[in-house]
PDB file of N, CA and C in Angstrom:
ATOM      1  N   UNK A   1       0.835  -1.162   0.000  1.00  0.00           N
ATOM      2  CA  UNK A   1       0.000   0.000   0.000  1.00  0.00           C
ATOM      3  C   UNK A   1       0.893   1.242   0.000  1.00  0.00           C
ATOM      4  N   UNK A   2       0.988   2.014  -0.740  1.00  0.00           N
ATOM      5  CA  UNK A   2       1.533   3.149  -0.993  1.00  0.00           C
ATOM      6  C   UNK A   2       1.237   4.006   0.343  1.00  0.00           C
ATOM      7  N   UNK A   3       2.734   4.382   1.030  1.00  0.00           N
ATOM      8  CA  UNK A   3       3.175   5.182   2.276  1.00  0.00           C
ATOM      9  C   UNK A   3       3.014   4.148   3.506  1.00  0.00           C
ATOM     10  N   UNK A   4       3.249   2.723   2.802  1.00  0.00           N
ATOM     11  CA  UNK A   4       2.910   1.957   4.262  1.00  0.00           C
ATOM     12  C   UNK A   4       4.331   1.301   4.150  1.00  0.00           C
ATOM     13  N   UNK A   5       4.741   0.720   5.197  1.00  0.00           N
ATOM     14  CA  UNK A   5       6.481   0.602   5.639  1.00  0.00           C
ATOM     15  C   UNK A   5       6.809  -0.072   4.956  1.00  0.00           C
ATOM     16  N   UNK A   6       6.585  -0.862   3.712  1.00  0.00           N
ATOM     17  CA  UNK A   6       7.232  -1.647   3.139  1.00  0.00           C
ATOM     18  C   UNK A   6       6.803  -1.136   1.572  1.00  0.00           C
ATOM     19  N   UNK A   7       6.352   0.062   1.312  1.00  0.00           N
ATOM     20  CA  UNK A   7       6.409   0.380  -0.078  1.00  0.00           C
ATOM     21  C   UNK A   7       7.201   0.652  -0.870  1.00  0.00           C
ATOM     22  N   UNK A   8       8.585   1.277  -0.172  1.00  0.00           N
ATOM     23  CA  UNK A   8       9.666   1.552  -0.745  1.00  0.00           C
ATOM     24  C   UNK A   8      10.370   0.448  -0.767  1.00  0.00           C
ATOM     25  N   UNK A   9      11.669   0.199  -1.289  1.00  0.00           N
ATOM     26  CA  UNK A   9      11.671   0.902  -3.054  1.00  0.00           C
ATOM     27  C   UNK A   9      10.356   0.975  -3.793  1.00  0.00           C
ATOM     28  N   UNK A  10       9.919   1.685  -4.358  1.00  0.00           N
ATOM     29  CA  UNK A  10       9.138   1.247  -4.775  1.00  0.00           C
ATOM     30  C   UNK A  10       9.123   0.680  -6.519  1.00  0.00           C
ATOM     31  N   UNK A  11       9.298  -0.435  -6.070  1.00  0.00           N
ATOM     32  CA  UNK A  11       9.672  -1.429  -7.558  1.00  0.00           C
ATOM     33  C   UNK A  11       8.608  -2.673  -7.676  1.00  0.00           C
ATOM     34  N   UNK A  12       8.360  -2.980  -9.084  1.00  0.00           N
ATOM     35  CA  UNK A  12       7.669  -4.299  -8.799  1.00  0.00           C
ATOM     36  C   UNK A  12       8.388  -5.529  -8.089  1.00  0.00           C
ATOM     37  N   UNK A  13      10.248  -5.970  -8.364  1.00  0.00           N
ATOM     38  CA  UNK A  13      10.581  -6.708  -7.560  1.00  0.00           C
ATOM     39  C   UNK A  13      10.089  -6.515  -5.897  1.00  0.00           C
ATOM     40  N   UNK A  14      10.186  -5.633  -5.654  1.00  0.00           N
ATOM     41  CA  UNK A  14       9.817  -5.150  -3.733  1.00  0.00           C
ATOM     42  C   UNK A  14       8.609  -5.739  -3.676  1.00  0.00           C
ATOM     43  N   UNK A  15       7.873  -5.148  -4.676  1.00  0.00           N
ATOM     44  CA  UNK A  15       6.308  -5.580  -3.765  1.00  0.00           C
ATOM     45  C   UNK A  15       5.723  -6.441  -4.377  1.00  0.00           C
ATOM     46  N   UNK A  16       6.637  -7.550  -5.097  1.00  0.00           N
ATOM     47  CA  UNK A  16       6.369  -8.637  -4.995  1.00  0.00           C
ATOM     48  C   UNK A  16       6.856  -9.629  -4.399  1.00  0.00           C
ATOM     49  N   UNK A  17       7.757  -9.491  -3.677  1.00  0.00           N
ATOM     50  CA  UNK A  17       8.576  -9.785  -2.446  1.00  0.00           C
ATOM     51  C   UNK A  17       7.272 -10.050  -1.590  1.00  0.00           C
ATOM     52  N   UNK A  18       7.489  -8.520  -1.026  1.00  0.00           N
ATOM     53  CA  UNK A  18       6.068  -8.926   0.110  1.00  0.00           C
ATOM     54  C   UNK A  18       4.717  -9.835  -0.304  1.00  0.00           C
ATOM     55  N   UNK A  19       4.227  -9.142  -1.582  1.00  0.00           N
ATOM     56  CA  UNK A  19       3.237 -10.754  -1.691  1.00  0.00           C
ATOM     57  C   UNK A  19       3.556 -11.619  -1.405  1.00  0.00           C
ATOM     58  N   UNK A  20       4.550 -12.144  -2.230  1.00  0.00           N
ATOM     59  CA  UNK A  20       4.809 -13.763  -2.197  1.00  0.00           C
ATOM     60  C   UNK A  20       4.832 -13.901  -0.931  1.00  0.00           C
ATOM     61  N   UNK A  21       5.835 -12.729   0.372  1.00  0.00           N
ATOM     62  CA  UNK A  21       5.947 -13.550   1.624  1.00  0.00           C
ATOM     63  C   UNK A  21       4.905 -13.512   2.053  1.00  0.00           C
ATOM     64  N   UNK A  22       4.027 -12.926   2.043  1.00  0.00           N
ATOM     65  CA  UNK A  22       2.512 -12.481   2.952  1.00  0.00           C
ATOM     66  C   UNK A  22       1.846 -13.940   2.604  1.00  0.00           C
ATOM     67  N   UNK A  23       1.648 -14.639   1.075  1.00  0.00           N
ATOM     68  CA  UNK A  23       1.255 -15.606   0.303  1.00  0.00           C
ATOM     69  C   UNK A  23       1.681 -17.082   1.286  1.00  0.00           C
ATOM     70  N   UNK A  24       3.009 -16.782   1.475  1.00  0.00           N
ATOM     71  CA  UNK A  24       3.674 -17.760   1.801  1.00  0.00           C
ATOM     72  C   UNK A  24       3.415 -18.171   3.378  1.00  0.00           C
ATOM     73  N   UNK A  25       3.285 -17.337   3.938  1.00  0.00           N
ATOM     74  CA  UNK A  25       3.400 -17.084   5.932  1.00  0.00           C
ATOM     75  C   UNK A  25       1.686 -17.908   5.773  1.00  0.00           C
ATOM     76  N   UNK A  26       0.518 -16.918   5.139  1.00  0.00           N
ATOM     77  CA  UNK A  26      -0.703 -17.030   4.912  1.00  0.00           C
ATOM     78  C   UNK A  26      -1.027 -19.044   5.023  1.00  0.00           C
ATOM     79  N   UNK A  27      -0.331 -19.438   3.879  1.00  0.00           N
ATOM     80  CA  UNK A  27      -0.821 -20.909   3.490  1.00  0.00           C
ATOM     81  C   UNK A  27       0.013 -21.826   4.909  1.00  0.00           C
ATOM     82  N   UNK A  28       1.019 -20.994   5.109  1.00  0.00           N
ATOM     83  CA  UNK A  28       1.065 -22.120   6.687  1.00  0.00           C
ATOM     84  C   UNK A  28       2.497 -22.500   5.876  1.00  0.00           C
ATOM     85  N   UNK A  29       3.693 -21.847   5.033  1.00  0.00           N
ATOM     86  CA  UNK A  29       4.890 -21.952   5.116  1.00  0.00           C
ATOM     87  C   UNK A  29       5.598 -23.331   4.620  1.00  0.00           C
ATOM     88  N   UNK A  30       5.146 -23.617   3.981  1.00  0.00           N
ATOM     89  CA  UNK A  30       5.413 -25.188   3.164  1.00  0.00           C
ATOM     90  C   UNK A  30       5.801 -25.000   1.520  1.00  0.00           C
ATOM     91  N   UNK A  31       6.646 -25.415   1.326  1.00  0.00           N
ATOM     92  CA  UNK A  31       7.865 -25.554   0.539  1.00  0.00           C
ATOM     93  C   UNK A  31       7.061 -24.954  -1.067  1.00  0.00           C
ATOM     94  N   UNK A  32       6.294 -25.679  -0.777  1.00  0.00           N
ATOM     95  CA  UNK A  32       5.287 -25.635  -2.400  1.00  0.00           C
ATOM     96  C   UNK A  32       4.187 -24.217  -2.478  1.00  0.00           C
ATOM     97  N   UNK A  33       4.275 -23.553  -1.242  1.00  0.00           N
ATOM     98  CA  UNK A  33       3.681 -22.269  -1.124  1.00  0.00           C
ATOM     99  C   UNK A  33       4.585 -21.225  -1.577  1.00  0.00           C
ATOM    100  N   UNK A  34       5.845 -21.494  -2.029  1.00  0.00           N
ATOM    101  CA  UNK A  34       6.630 -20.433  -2.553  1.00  0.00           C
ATOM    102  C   UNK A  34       7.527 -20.783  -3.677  1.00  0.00           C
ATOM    103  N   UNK A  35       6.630 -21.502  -4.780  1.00  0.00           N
ATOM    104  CA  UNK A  35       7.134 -21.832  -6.227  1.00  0.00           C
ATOM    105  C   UNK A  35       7.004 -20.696  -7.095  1.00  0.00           C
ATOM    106  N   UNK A  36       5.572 -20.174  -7.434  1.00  0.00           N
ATOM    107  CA  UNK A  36       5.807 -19.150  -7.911  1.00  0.00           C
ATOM    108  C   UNK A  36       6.161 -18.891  -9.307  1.00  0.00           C
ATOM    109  N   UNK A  37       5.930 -20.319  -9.894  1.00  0.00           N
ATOM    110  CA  UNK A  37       6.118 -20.724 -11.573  1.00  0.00           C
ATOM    111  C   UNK A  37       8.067 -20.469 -11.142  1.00  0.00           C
ATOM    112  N   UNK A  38       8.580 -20.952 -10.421  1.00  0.00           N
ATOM    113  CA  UNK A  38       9.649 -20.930  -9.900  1.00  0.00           C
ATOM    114  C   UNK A  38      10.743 -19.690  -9.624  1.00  0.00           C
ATOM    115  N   UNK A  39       9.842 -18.461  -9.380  1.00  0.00           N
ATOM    116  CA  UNK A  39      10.781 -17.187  -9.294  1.00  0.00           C
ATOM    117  C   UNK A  39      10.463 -17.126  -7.463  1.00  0.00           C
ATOM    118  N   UNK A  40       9.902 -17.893  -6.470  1.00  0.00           N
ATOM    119  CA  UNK A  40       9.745 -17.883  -5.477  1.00  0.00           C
ATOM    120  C   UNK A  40      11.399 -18.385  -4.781  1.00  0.00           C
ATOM    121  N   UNK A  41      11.370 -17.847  -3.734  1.00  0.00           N
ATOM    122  CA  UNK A  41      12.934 -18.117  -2.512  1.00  0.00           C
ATOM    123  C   UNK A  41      12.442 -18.155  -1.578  1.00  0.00           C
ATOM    124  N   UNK A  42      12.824 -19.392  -0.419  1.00  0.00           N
ATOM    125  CA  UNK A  42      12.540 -19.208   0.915  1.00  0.00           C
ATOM    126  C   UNK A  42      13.793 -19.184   1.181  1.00  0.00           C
ATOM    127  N   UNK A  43      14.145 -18.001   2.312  1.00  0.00           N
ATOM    128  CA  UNK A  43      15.536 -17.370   3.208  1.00  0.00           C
ATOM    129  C   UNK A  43      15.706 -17.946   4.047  1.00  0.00           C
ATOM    130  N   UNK A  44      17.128 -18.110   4.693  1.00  0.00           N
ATOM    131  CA  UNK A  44      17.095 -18.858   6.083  1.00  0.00           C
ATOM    132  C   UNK A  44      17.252 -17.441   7.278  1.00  0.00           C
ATOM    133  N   UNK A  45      17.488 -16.288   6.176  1.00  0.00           N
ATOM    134  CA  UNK A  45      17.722 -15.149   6.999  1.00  0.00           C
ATOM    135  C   UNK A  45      16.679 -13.806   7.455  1.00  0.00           C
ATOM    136  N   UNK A  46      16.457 -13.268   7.990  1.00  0.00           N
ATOM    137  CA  UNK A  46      15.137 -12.493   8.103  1.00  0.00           C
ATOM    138  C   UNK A  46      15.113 -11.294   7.225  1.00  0.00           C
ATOM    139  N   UNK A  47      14.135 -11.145   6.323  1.00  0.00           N
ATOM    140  CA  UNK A  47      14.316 -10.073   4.706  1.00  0.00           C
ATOM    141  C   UNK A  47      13.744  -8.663   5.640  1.00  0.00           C
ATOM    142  N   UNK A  48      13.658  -8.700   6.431  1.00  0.00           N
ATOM    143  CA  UNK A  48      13.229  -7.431   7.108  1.00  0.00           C
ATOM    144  C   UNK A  48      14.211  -6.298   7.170  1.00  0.00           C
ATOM    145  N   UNK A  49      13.894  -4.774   6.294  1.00  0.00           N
ATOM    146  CA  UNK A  49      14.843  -3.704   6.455  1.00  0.00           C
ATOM    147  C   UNK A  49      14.395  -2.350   6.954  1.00  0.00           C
ATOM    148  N   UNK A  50      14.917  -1.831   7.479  1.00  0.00           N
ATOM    149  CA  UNK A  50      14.381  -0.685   7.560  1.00  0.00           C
ATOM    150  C   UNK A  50      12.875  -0.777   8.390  1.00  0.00           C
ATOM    151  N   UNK A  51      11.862   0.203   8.265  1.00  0.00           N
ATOM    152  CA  UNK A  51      10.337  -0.119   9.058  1.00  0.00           C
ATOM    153  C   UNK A  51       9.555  -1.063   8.297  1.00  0.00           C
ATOM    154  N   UNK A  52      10.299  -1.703   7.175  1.00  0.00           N
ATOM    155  CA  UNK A  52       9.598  -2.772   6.417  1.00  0.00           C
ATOM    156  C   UNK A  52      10.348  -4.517   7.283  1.00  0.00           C
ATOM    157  N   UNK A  53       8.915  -4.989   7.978  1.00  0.00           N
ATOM    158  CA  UNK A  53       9.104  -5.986   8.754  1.00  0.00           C
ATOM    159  C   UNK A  53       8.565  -6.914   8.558  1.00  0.00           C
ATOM    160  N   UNK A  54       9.456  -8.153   8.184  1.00  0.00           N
ATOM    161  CA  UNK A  54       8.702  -9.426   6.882  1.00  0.00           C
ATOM    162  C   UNK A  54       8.508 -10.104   8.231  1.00  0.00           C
ATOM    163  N   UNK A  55       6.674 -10.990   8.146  1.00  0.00           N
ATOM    164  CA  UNK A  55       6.565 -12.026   9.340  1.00  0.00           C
ATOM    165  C   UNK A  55       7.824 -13.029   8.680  1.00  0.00           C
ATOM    166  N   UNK A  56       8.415 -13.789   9.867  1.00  0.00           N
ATOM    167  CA  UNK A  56       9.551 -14.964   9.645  1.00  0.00           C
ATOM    168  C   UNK A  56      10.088 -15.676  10.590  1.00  0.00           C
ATOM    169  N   UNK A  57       9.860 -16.262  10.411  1.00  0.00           N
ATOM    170  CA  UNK A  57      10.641 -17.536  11.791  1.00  0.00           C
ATOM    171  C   UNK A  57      11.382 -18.112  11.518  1.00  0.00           C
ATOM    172  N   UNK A  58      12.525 -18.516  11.964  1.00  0.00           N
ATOM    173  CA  UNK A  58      13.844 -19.904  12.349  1.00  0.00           C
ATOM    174  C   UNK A  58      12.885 -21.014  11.372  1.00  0.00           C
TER     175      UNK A  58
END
């Protein structure tokens, strides 16, 4: 959402980042929730920068 903490950069890579993770956390975090016609990544590290704060767990 435009002026909300994770809009900037504002690029389509960025905020499709957050979909996918929002997508991904949403279905309950299983391997096949972040294919993505295969442009999907699950991190082992937390993508959170700045006041933009990705849900993520260990």
């Amino acid at each position: 959402m435009e002026g909300g903490s994770c809009y900037d950069p504002n690029t389509p890579l960025n905020h499709a980042s957050v979909a996918m993770n929002l997508y991904y956390q949403a279905q309950g975090r299983h391997q096949r929730d972040c294919y993505f016609e295969g442009s999907g990544l699950i991190t082992v590290i937390d993508p959170s920068y700045g006041c933009c704060k990705y849900q993520y767990r260990k």
